[in-house]
N, C-alpha and C. Protein backbone atom coordinates (compact mmCIF):
# COMPACT_ATOMS: atom_id res chain seq x y z
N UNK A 1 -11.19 5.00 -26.93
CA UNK A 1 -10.53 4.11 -26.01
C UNK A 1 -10.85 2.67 -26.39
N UNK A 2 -10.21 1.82 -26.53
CA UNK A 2 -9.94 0.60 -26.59
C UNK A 2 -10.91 -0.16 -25.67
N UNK A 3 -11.61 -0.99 -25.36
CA UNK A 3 -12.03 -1.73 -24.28
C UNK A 3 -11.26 -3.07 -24.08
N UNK A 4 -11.30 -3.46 -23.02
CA UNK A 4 -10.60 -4.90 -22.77
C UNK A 4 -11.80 -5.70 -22.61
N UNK A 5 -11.34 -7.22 -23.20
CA UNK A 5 -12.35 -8.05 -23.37
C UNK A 5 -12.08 -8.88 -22.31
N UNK A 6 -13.27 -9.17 -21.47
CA UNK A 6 -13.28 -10.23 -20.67
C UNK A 6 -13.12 -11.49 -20.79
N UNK A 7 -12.26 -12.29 -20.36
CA UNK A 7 -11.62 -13.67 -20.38
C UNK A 7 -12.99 -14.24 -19.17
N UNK A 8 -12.25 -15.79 -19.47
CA UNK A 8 -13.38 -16.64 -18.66
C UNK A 8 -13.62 -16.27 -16.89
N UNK A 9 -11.94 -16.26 -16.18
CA UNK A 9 -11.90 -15.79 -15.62
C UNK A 9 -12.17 -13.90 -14.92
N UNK A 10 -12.60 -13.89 -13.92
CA UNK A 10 -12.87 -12.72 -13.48
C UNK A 10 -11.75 -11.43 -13.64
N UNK A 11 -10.62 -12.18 -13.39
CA UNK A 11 -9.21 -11.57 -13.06
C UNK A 11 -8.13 -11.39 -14.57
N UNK A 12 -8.95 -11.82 -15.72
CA UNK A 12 -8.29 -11.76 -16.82
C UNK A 12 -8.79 -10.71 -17.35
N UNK A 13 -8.05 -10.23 -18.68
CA UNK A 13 -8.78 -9.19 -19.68
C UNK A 13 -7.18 -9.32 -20.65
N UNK A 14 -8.06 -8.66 -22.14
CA UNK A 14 -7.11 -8.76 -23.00
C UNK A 14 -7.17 -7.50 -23.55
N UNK A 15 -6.47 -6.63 -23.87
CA UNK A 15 -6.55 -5.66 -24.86
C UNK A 15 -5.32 -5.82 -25.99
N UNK A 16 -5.85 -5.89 -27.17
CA UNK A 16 -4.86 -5.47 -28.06
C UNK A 16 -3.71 -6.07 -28.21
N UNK A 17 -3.42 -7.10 -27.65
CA UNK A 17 -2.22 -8.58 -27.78
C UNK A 17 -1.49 -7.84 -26.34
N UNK A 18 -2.31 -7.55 -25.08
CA UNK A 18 -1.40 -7.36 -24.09
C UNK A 18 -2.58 -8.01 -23.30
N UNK A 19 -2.17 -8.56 -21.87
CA UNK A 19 -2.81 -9.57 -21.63
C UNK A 19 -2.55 -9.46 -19.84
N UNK A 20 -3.21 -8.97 -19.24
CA UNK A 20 -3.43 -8.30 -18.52
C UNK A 20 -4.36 -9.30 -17.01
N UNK A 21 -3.66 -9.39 -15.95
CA UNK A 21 -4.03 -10.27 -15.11
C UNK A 21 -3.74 -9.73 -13.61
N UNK A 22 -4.69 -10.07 -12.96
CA UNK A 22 -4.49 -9.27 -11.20
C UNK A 22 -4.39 -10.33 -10.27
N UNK A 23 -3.60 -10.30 -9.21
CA UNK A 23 -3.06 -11.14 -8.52
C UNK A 23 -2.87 -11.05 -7.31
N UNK A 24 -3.18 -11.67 -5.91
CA UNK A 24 -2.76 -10.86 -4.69
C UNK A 24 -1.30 -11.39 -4.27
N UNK A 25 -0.97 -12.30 -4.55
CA UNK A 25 0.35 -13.00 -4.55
C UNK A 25 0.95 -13.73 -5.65
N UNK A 26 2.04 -13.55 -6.17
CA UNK A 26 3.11 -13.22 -7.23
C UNK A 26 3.50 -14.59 -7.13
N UNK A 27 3.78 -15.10 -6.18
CA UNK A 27 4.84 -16.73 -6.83
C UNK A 27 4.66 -17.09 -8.17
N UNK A 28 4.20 -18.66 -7.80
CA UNK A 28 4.10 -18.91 -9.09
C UNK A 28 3.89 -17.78 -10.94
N UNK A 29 2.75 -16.90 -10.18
CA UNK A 29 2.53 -16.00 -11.06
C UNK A 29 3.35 -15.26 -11.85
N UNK A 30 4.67 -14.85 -11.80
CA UNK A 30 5.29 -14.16 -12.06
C UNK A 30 5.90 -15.59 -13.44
N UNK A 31 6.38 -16.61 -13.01
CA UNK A 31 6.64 -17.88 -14.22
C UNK A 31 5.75 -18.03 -15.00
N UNK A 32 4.43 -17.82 -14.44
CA UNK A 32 3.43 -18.07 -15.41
C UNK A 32 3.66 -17.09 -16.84
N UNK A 33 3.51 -15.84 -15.93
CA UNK A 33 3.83 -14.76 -16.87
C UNK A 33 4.72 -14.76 -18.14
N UNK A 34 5.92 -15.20 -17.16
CA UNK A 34 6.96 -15.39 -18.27
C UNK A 34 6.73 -16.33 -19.49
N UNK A 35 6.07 -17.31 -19.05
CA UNK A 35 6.11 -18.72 -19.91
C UNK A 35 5.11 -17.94 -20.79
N UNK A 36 3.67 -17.42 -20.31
CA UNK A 36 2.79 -16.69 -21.83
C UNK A 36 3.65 -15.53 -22.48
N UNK A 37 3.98 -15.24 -22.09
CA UNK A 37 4.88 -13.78 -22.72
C UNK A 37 5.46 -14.93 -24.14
N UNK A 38 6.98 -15.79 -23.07
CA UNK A 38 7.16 -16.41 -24.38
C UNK A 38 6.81 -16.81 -25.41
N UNK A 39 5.59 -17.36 -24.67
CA UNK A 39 5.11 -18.12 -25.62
C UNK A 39 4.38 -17.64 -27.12
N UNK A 40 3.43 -16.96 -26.53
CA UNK A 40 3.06 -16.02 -27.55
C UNK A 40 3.37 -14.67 -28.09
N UNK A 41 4.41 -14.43 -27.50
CA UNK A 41 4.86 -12.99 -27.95
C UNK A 41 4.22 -12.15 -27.97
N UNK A 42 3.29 -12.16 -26.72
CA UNK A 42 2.39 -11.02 -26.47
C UNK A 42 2.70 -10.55 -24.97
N UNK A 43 3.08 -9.01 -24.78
CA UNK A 43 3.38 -8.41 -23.28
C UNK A 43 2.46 -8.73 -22.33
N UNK A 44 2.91 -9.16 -21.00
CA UNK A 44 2.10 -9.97 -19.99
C UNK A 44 2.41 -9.59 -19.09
N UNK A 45 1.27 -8.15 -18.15
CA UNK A 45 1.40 -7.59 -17.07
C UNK A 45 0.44 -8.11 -15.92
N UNK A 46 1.16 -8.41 -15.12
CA UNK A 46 1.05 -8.85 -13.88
C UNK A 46 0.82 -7.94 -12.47
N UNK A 47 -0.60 -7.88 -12.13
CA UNK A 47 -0.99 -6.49 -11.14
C UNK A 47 -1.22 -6.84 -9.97
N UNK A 48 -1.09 -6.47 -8.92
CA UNK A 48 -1.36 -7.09 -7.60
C UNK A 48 -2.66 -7.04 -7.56
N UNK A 49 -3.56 -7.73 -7.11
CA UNK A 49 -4.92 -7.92 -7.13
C UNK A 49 -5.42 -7.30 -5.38
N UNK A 50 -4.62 -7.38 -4.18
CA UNK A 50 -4.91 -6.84 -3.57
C UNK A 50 -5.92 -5.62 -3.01
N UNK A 51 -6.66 -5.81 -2.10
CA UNK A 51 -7.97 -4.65 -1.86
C UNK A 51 -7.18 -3.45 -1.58
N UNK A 52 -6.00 -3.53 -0.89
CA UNK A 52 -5.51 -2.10 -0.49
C UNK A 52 -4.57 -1.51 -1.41
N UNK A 53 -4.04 -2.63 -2.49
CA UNK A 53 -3.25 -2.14 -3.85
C UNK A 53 -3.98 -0.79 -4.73
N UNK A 54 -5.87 -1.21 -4.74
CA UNK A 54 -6.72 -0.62 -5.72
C UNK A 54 -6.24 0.69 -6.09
N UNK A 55 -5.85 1.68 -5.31
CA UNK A 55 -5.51 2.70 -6.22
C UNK A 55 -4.38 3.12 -6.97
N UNK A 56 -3.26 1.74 -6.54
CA UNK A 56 -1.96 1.93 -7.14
C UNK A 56 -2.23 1.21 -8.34
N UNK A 57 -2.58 0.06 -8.04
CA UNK A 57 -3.06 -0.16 -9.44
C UNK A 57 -3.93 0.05 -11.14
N UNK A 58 -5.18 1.42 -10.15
CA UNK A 58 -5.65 1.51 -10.86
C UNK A 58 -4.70 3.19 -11.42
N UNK A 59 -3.74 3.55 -10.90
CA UNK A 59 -2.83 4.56 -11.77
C UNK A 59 -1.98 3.63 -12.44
N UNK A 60 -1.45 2.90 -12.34
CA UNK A 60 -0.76 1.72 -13.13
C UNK A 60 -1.24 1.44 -14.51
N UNK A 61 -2.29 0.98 -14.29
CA UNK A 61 -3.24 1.09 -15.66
C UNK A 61 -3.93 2.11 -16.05
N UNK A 62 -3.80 2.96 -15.60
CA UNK A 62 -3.93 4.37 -16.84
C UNK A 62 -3.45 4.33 -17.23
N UNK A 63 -1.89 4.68 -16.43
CA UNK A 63 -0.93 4.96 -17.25
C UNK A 63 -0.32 3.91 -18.73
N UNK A 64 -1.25 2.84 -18.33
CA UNK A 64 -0.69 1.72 -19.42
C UNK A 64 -1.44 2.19 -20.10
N UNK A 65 -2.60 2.14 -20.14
CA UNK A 65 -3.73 2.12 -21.17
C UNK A 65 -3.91 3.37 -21.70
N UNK A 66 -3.25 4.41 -21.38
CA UNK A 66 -3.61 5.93 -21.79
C UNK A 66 -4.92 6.67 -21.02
N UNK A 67 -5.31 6.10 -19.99
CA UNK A 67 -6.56 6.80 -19.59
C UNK A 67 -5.64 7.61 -17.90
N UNK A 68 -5.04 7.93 -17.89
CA UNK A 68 -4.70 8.72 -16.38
C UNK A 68 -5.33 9.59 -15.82
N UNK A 69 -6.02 10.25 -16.22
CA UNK A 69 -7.36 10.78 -15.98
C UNK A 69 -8.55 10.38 -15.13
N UNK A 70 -8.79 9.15 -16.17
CA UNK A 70 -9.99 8.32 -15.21
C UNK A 70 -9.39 7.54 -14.44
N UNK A 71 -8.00 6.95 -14.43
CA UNK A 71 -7.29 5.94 -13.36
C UNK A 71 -7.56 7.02 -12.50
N UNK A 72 -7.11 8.17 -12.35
CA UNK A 72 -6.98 9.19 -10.76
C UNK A 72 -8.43 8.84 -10.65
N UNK A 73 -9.11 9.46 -10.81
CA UNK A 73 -10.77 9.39 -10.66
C UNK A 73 -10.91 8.15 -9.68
N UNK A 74 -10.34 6.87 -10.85
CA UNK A 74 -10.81 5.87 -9.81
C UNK A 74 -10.16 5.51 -8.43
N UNK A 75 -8.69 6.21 -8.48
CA UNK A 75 -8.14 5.85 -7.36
C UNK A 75 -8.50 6.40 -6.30
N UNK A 76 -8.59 7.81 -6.90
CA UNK A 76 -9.26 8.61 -5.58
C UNK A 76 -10.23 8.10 -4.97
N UNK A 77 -11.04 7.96 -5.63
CA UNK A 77 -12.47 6.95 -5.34
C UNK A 77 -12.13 5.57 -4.61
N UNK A 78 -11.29 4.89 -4.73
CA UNK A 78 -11.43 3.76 -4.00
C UNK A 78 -10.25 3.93 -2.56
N UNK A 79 -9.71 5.19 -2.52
CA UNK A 79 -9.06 5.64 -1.57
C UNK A 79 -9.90 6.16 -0.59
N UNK A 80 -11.08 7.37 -1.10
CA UNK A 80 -12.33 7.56 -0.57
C UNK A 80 -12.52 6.20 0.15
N UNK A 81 -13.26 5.30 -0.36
CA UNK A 81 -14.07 4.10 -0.13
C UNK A 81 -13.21 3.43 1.10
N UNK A 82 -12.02 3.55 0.89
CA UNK A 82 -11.10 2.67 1.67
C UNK A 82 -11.17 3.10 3.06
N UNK A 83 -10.72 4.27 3.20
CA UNK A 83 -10.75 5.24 4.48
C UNK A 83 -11.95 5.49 4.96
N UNK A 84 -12.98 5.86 4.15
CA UNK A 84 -14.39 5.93 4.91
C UNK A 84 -14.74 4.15 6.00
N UNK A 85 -14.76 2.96 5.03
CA UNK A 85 -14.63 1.79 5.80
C UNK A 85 -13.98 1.64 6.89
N UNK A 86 -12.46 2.30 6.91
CA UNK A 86 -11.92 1.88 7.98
C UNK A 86 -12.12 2.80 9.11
N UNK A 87 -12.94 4.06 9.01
CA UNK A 87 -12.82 4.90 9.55
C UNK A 87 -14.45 4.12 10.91
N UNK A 88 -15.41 3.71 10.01
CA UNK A 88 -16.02 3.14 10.36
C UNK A 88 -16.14 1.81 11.06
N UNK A 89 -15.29 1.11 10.68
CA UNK A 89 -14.80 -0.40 11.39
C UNK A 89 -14.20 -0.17 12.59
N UNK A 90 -13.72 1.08 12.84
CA UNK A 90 -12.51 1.26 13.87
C UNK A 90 -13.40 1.17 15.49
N UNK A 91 -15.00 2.22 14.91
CA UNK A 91 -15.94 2.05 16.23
C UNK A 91 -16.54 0.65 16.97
N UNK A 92 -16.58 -0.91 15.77
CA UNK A 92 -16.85 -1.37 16.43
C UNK A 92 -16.21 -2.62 16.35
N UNK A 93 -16.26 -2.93 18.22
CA UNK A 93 -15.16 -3.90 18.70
C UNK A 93 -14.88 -4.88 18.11
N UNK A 94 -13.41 -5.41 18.01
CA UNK A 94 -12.85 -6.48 16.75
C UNK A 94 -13.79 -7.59 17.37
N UNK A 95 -14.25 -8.11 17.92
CA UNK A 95 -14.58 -9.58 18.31
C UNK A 95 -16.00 -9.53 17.24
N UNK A 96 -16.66 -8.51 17.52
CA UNK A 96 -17.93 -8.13 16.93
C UNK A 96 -18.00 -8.20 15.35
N UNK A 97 -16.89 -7.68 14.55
CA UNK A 97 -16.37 -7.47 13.32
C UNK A 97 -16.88 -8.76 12.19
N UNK A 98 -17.72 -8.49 11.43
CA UNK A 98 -17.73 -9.85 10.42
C UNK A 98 -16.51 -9.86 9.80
N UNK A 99 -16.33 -11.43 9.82
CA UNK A 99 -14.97 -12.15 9.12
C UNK A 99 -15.06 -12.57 7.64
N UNK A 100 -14.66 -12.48 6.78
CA UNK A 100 -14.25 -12.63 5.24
C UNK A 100 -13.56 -14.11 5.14
């Protein structure tokens, strides 16, 4: 398997002249895209960065990267993670709730 190399940013990675970026909102992003694509003639996928996206995304990129296998793994897993949290948040009262 290939590894992707980490860019400066958190939300970047490169594999193999494809260039790979997560996002929770698309505006601008989607021009950006276009303009590196052009520019360098390298494919430029654009992923929702979203907490509740995580397991669509992470079958997304299996399926890009050839790993679908471990994408399920991880989705399941952060589907796990997701539902156990909320299952838990639900007992205590919203006022009480730490804010992000």
């Amino acid at each position: 398997m290939t590894r992707l190399r980490r860019r400066r940013r958190a939300s970047s990675w490169t594999r193999r002249g494809a260039a790979l970026r997560l996002r929770s909102r698309y505006g601008t992003y989607v021009s950006l895209a276009n303009h590196v694509q052009e520019q360098t003639k390298i494919p430029y996928v654009l992923l929702d960065g979203a907490f509740a996206k995580t397991p669509e995304v992470y079958r997304l990129l299996g399926d890009l990267l050839g790993v679908k296998e471990r994408a399920e793994q991880l989705a399941q897993y952060a589907d796990e993670t997701r539902n156990g949290l909320a299952a838990r948040v639900v007992s205590i009262p919203e006022a009480n709730r730490p804010r992000m």
